[in-house]
C-alpha atoms as a PDB file:
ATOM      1  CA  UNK A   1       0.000   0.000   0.000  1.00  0.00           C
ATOM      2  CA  UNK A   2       2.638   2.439   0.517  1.00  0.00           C
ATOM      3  CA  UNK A   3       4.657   1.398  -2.495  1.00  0.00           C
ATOM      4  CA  UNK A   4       1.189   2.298  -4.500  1.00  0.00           C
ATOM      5  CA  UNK A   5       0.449   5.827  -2.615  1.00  0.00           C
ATOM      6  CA  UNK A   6       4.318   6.635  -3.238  1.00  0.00           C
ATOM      7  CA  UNK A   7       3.642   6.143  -6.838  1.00  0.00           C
ATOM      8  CA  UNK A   8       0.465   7.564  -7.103  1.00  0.00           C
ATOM      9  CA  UNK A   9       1.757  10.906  -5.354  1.00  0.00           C
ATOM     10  CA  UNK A  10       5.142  11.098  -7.418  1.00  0.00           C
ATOM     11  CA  UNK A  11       2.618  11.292 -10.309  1.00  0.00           C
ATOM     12  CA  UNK A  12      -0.014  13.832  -8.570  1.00  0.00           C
ATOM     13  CA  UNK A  13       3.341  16.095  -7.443  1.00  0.00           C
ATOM     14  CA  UNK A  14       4.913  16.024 -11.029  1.00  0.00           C
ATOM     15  CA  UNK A  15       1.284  16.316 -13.265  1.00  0.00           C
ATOM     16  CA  UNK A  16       0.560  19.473 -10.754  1.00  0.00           C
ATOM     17  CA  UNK A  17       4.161  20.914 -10.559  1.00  0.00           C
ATOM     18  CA  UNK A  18       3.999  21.215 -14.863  1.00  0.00           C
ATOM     19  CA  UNK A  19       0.681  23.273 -14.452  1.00  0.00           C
ATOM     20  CA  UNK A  20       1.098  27.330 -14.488  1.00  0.00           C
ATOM     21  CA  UNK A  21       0.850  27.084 -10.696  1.00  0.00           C
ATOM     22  CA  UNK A  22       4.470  29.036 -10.834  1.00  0.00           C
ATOM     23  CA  UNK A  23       3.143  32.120 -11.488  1.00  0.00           C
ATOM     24  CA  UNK A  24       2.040  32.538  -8.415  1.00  0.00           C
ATOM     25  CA  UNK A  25       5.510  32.262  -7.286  1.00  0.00           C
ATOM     26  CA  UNK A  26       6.610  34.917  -9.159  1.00  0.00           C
ATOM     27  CA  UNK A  27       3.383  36.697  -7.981  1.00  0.00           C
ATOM     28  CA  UNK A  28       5.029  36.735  -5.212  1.00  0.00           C
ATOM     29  CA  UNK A  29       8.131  37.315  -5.603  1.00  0.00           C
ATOM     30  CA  UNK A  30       7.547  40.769  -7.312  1.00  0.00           C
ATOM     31  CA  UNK A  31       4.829  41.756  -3.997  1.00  0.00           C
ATOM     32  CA  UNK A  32       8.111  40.935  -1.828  1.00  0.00           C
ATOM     33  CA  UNK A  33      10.223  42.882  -3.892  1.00  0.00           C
ATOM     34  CA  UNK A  34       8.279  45.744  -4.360  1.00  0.00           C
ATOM     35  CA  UNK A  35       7.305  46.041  -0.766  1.00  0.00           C
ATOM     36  CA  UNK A  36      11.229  45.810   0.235  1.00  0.00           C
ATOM     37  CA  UNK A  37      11.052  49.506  -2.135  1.00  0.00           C
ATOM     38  CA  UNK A  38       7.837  50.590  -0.544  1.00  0.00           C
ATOM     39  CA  UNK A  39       8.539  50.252   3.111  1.00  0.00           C
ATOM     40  CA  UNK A  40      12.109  51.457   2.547  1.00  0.00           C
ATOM     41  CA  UNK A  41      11.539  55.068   3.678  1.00  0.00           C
ATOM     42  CA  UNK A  42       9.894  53.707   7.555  1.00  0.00           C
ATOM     43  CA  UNK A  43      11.741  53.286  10.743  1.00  0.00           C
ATOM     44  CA  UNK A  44      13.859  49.890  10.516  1.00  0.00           C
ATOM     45  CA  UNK A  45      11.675  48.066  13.329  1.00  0.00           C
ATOM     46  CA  UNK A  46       8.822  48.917  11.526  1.00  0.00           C
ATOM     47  CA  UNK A  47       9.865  48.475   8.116  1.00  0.00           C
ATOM     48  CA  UNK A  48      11.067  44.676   9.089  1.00  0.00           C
ATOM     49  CA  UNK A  49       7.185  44.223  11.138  1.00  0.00           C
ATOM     50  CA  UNK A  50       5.386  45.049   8.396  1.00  0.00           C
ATOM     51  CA  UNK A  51       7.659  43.187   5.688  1.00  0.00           C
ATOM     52  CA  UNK A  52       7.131  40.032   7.790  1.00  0.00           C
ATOM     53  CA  UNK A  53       3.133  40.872   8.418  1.00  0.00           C
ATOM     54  CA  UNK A  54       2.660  41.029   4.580  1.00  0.00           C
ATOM     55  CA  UNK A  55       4.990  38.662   3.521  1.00  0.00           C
ATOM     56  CA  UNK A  56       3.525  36.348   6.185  1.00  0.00           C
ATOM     57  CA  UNK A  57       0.176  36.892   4.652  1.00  0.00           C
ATOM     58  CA  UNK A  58       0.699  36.678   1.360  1.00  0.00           C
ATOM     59  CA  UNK A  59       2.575  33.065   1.521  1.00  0.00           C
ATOM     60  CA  UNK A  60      -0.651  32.267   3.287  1.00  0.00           C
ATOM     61  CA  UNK A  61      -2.908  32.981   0.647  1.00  0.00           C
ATOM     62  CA  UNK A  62      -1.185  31.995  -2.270  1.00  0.00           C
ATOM     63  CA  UNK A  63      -0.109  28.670  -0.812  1.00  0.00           C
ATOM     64  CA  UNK A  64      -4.606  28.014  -0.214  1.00  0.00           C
ATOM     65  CA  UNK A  65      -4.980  29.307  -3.234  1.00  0.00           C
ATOM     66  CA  UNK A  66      -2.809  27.121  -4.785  1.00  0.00           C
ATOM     67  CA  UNK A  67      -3.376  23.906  -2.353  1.00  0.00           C
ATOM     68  CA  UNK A  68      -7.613  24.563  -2.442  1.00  0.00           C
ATOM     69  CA  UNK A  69      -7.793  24.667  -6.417  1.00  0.00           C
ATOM     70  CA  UNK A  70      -5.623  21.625  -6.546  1.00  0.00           C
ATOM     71  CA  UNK A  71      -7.586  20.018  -3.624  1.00  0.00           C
ATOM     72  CA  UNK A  72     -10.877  20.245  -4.690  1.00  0.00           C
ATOM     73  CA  UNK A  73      -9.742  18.914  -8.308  1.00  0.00           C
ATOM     74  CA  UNK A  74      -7.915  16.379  -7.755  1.00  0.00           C
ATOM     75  CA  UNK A  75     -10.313  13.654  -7.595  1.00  0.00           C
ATOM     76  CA  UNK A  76     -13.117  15.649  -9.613  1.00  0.00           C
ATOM     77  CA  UNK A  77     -10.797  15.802 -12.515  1.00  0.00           C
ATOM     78  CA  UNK A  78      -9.904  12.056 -12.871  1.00  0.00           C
ATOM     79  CA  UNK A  79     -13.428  10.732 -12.517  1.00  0.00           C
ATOM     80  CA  UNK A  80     -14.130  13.726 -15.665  1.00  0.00           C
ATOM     81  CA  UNK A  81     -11.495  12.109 -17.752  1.00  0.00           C
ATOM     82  CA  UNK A  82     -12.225   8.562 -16.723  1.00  0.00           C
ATOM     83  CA  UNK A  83      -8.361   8.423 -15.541  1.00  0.00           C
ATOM     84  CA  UNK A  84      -9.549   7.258 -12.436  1.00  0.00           C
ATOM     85  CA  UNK A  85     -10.927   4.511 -13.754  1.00  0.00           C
ATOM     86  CA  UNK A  86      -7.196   3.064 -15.218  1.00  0.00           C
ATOM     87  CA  UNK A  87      -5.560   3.717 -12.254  1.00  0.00           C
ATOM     88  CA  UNK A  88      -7.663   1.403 -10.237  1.00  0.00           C
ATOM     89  CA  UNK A  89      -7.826  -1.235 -12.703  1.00  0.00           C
ATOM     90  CA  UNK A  90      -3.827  -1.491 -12.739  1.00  0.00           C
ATOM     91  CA  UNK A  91      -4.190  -2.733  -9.074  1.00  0.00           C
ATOM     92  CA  UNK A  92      -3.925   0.117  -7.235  1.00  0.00           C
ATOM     93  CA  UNK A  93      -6.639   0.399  -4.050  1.00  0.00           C
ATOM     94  CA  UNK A  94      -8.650   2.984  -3.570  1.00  0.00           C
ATOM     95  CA  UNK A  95      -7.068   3.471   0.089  1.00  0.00           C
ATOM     96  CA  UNK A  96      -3.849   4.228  -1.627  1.00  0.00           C
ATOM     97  CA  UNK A  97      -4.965   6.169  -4.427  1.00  0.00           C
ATOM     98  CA  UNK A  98      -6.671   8.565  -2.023  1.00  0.00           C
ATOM     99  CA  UNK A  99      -3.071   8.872   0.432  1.00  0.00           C
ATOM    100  CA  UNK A 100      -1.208   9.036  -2.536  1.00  0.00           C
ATOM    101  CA  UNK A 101      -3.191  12.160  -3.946  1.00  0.00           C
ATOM    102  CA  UNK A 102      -3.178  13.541  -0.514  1.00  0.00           C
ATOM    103  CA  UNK A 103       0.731  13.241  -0.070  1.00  0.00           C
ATOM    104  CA  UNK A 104       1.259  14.423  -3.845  1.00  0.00           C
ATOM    105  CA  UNK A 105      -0.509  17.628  -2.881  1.00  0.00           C
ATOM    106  CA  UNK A 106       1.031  17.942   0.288  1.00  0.00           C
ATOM    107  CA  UNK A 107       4.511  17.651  -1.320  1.00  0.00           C
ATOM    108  CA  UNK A 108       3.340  20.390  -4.272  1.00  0.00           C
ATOM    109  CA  UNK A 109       2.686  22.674  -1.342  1.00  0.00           C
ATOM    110  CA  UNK A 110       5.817  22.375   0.459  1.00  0.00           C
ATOM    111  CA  UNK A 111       7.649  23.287  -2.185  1.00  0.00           C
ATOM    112  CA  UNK A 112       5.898  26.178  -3.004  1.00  0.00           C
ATOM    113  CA  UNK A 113       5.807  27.008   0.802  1.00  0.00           C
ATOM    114  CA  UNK A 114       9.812  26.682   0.805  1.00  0.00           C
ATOM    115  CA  UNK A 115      10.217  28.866  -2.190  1.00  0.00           C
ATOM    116  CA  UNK A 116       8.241  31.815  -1.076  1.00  0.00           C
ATOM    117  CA  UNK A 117       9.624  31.584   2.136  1.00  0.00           C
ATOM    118  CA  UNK A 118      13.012  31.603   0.931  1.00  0.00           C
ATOM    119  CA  UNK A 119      12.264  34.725  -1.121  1.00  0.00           C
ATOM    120  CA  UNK A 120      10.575  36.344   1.965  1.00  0.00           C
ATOM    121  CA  UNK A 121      13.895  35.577   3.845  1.00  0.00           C
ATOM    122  CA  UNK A 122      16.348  36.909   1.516  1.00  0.00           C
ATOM    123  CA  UNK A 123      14.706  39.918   1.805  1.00  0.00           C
ATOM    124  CA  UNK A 124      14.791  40.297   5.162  1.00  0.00           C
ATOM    125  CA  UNK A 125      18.004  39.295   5.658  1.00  0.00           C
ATOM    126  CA  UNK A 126      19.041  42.110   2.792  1.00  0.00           C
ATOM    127  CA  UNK A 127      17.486  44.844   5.156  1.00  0.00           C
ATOM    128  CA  UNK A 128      19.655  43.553   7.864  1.00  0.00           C
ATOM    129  CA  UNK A 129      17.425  41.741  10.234  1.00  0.00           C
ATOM    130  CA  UNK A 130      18.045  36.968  10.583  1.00  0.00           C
ATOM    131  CA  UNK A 131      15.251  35.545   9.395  1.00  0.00           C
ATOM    132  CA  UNK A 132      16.139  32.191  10.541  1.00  0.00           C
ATOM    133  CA  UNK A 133      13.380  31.272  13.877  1.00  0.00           C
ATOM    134  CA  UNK A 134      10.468  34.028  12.126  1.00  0.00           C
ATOM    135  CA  UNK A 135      11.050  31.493   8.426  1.00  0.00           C
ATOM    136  CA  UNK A 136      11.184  28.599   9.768  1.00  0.00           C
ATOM    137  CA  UNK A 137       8.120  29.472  12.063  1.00  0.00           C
ATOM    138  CA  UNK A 138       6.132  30.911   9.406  1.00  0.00           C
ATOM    139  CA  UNK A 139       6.598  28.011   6.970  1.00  0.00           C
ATOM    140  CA  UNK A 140       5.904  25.372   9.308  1.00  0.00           C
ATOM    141  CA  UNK A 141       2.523  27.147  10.235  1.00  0.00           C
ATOM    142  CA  UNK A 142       1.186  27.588   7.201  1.00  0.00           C
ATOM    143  CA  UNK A 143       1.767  23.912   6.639  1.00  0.00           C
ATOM    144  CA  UNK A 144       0.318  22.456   9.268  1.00  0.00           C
ATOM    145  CA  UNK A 145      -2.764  24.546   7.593  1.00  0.00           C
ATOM    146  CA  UNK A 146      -3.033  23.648   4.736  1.00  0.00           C
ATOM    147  CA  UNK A 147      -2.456  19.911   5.867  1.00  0.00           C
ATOM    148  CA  UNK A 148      -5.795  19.799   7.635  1.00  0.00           C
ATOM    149  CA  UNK A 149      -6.964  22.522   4.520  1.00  0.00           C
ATOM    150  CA  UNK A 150      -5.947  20.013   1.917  1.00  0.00           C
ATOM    151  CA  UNK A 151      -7.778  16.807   3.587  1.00  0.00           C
ATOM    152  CA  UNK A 152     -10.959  18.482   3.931  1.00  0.00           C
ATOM    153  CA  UNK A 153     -10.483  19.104   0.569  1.00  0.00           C
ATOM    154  CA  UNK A 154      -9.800  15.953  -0.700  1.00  0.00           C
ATOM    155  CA  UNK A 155     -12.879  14.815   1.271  1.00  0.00           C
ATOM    156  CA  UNK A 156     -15.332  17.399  -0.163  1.00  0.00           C
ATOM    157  CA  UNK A 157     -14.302  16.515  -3.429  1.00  0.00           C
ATOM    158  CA  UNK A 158     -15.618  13.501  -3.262  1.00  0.00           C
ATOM    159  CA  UNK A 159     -19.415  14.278  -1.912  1.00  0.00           C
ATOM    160  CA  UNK A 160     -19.328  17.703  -4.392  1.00  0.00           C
ATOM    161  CA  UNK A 161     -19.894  17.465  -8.232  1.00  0.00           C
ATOM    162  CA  UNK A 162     -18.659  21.349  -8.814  1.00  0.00           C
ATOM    163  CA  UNK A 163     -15.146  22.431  -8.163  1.00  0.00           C
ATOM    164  CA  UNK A 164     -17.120  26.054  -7.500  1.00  0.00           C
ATOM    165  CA  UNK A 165     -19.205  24.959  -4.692  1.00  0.00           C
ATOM    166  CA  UNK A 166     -16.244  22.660  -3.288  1.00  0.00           C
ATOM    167  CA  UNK A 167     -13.890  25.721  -2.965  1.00  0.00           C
ATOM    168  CA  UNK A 168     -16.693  28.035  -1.545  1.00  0.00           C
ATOM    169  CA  UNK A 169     -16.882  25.614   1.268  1.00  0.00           C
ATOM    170  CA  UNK A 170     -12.968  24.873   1.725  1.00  0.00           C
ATOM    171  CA  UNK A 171     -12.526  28.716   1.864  1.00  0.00           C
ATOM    172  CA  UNK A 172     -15.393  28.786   4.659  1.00  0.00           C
ATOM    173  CA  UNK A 173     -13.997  26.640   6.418  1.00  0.00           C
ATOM    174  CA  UNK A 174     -10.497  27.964   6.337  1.00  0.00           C
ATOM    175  CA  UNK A 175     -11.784  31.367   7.458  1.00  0.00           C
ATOM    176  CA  UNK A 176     -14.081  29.980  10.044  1.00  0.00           C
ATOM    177  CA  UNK A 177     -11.244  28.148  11.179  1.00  0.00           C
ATOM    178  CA  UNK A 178      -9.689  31.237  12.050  1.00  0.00           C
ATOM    179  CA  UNK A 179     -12.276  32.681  14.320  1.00  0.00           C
ATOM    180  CA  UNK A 180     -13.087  29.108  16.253  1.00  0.00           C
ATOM    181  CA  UNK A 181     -11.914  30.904  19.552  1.00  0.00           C
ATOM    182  CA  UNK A 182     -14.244  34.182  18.772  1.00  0.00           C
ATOM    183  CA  UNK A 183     -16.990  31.588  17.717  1.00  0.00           C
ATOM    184  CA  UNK A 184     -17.001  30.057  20.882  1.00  0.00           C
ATOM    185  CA  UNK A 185     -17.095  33.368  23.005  1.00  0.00           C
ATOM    186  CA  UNK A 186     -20.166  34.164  20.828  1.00  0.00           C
ATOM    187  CA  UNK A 187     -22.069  30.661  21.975  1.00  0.00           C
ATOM    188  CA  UNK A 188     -20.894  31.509  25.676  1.00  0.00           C
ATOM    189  CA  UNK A 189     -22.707  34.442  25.376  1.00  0.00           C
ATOM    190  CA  UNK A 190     -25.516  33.326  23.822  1.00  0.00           C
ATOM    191  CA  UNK A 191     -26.034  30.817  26.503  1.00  0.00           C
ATOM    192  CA  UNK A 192     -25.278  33.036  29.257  1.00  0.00           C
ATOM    193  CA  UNK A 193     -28.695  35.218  27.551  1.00  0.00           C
ATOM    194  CA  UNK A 194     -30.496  32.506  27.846  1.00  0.00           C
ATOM    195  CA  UNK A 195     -30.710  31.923  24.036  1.00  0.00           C
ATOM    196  CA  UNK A 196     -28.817  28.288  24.692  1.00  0.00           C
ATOM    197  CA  UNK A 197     -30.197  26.044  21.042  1.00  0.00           C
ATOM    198  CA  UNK A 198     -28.106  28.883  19.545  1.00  0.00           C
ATOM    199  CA  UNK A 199     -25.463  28.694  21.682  1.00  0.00           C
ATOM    200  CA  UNK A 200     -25.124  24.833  21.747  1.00  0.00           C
ATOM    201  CA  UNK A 201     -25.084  25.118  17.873  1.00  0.00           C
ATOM    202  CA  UNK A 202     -22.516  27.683  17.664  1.00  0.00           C
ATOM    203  CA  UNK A 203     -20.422  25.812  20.085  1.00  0.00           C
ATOM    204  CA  UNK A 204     -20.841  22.422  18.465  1.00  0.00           C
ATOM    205  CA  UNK A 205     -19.758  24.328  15.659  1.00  0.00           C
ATOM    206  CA  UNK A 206     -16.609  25.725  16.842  1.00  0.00           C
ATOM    207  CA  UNK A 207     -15.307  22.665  18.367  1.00  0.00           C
ATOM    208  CA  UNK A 208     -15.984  20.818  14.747  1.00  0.00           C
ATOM    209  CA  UNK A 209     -14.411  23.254  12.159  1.00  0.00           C
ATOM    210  CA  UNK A 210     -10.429  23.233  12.515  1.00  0.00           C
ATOM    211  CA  UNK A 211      -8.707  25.571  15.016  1.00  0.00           C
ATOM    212  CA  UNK A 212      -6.490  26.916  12.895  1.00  0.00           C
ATOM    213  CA  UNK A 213      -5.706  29.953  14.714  1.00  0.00           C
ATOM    214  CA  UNK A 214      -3.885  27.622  17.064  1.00  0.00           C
ATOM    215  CA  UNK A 215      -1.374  26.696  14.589  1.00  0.00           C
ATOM    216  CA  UNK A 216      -0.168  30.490  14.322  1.00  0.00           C
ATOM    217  CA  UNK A 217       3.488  29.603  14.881  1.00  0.00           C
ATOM    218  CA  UNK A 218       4.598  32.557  13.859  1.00  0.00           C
ATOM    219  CA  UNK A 219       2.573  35.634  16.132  1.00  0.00           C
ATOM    220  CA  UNK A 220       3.626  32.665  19.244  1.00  0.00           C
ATOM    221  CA  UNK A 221       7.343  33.269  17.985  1.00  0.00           C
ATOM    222  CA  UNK A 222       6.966  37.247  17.795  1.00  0.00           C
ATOM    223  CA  UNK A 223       5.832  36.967  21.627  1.00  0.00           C
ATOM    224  CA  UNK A 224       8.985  34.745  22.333  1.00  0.00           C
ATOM    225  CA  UNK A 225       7.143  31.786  24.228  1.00  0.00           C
ATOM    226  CA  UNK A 226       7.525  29.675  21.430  1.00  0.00           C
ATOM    227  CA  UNK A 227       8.843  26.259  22.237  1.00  0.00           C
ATOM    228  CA  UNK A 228       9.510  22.450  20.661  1.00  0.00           C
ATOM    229  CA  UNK A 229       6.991  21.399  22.679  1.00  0.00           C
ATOM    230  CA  UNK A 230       4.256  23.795  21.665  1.00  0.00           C
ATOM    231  CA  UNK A 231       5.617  22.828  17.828  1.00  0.00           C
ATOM    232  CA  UNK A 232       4.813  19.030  19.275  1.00  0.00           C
ATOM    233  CA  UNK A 233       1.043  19.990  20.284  1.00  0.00           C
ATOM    234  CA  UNK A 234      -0.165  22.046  17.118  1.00  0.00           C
ATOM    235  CA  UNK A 235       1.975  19.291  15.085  1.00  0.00           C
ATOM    236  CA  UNK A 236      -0.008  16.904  16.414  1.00  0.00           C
ATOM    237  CA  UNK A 237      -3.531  18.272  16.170  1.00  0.00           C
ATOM    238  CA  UNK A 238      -2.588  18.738  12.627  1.00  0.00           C
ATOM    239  CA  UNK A 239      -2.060  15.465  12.029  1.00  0.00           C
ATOM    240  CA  UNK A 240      -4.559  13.928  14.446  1.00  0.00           C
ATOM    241  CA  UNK A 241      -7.049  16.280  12.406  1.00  0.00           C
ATOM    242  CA  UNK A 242      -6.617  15.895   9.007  1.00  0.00           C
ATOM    243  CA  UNK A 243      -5.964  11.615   9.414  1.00  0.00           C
ATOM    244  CA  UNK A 244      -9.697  11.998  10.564  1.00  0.00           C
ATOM    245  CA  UNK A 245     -11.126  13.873   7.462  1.00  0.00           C
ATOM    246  CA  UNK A 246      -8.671  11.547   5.302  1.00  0.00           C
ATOM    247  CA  UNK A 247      -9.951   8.138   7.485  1.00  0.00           C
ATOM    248  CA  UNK A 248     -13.695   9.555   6.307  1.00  0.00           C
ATOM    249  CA  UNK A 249     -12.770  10.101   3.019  1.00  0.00           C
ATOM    250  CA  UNK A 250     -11.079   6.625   2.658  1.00  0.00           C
ATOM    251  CA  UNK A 251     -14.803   5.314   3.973  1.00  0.00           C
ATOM    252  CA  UNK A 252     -16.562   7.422   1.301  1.00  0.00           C
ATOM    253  CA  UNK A 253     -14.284   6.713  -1.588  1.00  0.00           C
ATOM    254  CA  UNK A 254     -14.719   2.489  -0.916  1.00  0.00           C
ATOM    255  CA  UNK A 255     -18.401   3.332  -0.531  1.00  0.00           C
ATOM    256  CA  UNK A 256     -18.649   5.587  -3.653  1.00  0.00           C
ATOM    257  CA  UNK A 257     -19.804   3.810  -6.875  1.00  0.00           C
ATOM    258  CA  UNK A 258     -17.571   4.510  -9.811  1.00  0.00           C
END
């Protein structure tokens, strides 16, 4: 089974990796650039904050961008082209064709991860300030994201028919997933006003969609309590997280009649 998944996501990574994805590399690369110019003229503490605030943001969104479109494709795609179909005649479970899609994407967005990050560094590094702990922070945040981002949408892909409605729902999710803690002040209160059907759905809510505030590695790092061990605990809700959404989607996909 891993021998199959291995194969299955050295072909997802390289079919991907020859799409026009790379513009949004050099997207970025010309926002990071052209900030470096635009910032130039503030004080150097806040020159490097903001720098790292929208260079921080912008790996963020390109890297969903780039992970959701693929995501909510990826299985779409081959049952459109009746690819799918091959694959799983040439002995190849369904179990492994899912993990190997999964990993395939996963591996796509590292690499894109790695390369804006490395572009973000440079830059910071040229105005004088080590990037080193804020990079390596930053990069493994966002991945940790768009592990549990990338599950869900492998999941959804398989109960959707449009890649449209499939990415509206990833993209909820990935911004409710940012607000979990704010969601479940909001059911507190609503309970506390006696309105508590509301507030037992918000909170049911909150404690269902990803907390992926949680994994912000890099505001902890800014603060300077960032430790191994709290790398260890978001880590492993990542993991714990999106092997759930993948173990449903394995359960789907065997059920799913093709």
């Amino acid at each position: 089974m891993i021998k199959e998944s291995l194969i299955v996501a050295s072909h997802t990574f390289r079919e991907n990796f020859k799409q026009k994805n790379f513009l949004i590399l050099i997207l970025y690369i010309l926002i990071i650039i052209g900030s470096g110019y635009l910032f130039s003229m503030l004080a150097p503490d806040q020159e490097i904050r903001v720098i790292t605030d929208l260079g921080s943001a912008a790996i963020e969104i390109f890297a969903f961008l780039t992970a959701t479109f693929i995501a909510v494709r990826i299985i779409l795609q081959e049952i459109e082209q009746k690819t799918l179909y091959l694959t799983l005649s040439r002995l190849v479970s369904r179990d492994s064709f899912l993990i190997g899609k999964y990993m395939g994407l996963l591996g796509l967005a590292a690499v894109y991860i790695i390369l804006m990050s490395l572009a973000l560094g440079v830059l910071l590094a040229f105005k004088g300030w080590n990037p080193t702990g804020f990079i390596l922070a930053l990069s493994s945040s966002v991945f940790l994201k768009l592990m549990i981002v990338s599950s869900a949408g492998v999941l959804i892909s398989l109960v959707s028919t449009s890649s449209v409605s499939s990415f509206i729902i990833i993209s909820f999710l990935w911004a409710t997933g940012h607000f979990s803690s704010e969601i479940r002040h909001l059911a507190a209160t609503l309970s506390a006003d006696g309105l508590s059907i509301a507030g037992l759905i918000l909170a049911g809510v909150s404690y269902i969609i990803p907390d992926l505030a949680a994994l912000n590695c890099k505001d902890t790092f800014f603060t300077g309590g960032f430790t191994p061990n709290d790398f260890l605990k978001m880590a492993s809700y990542a993991l714990l997280y999106s092997s759930a959404l993948l173990l449903f989607a394995s359960a789907l996909f065997r059920k799913k009649d093709l």
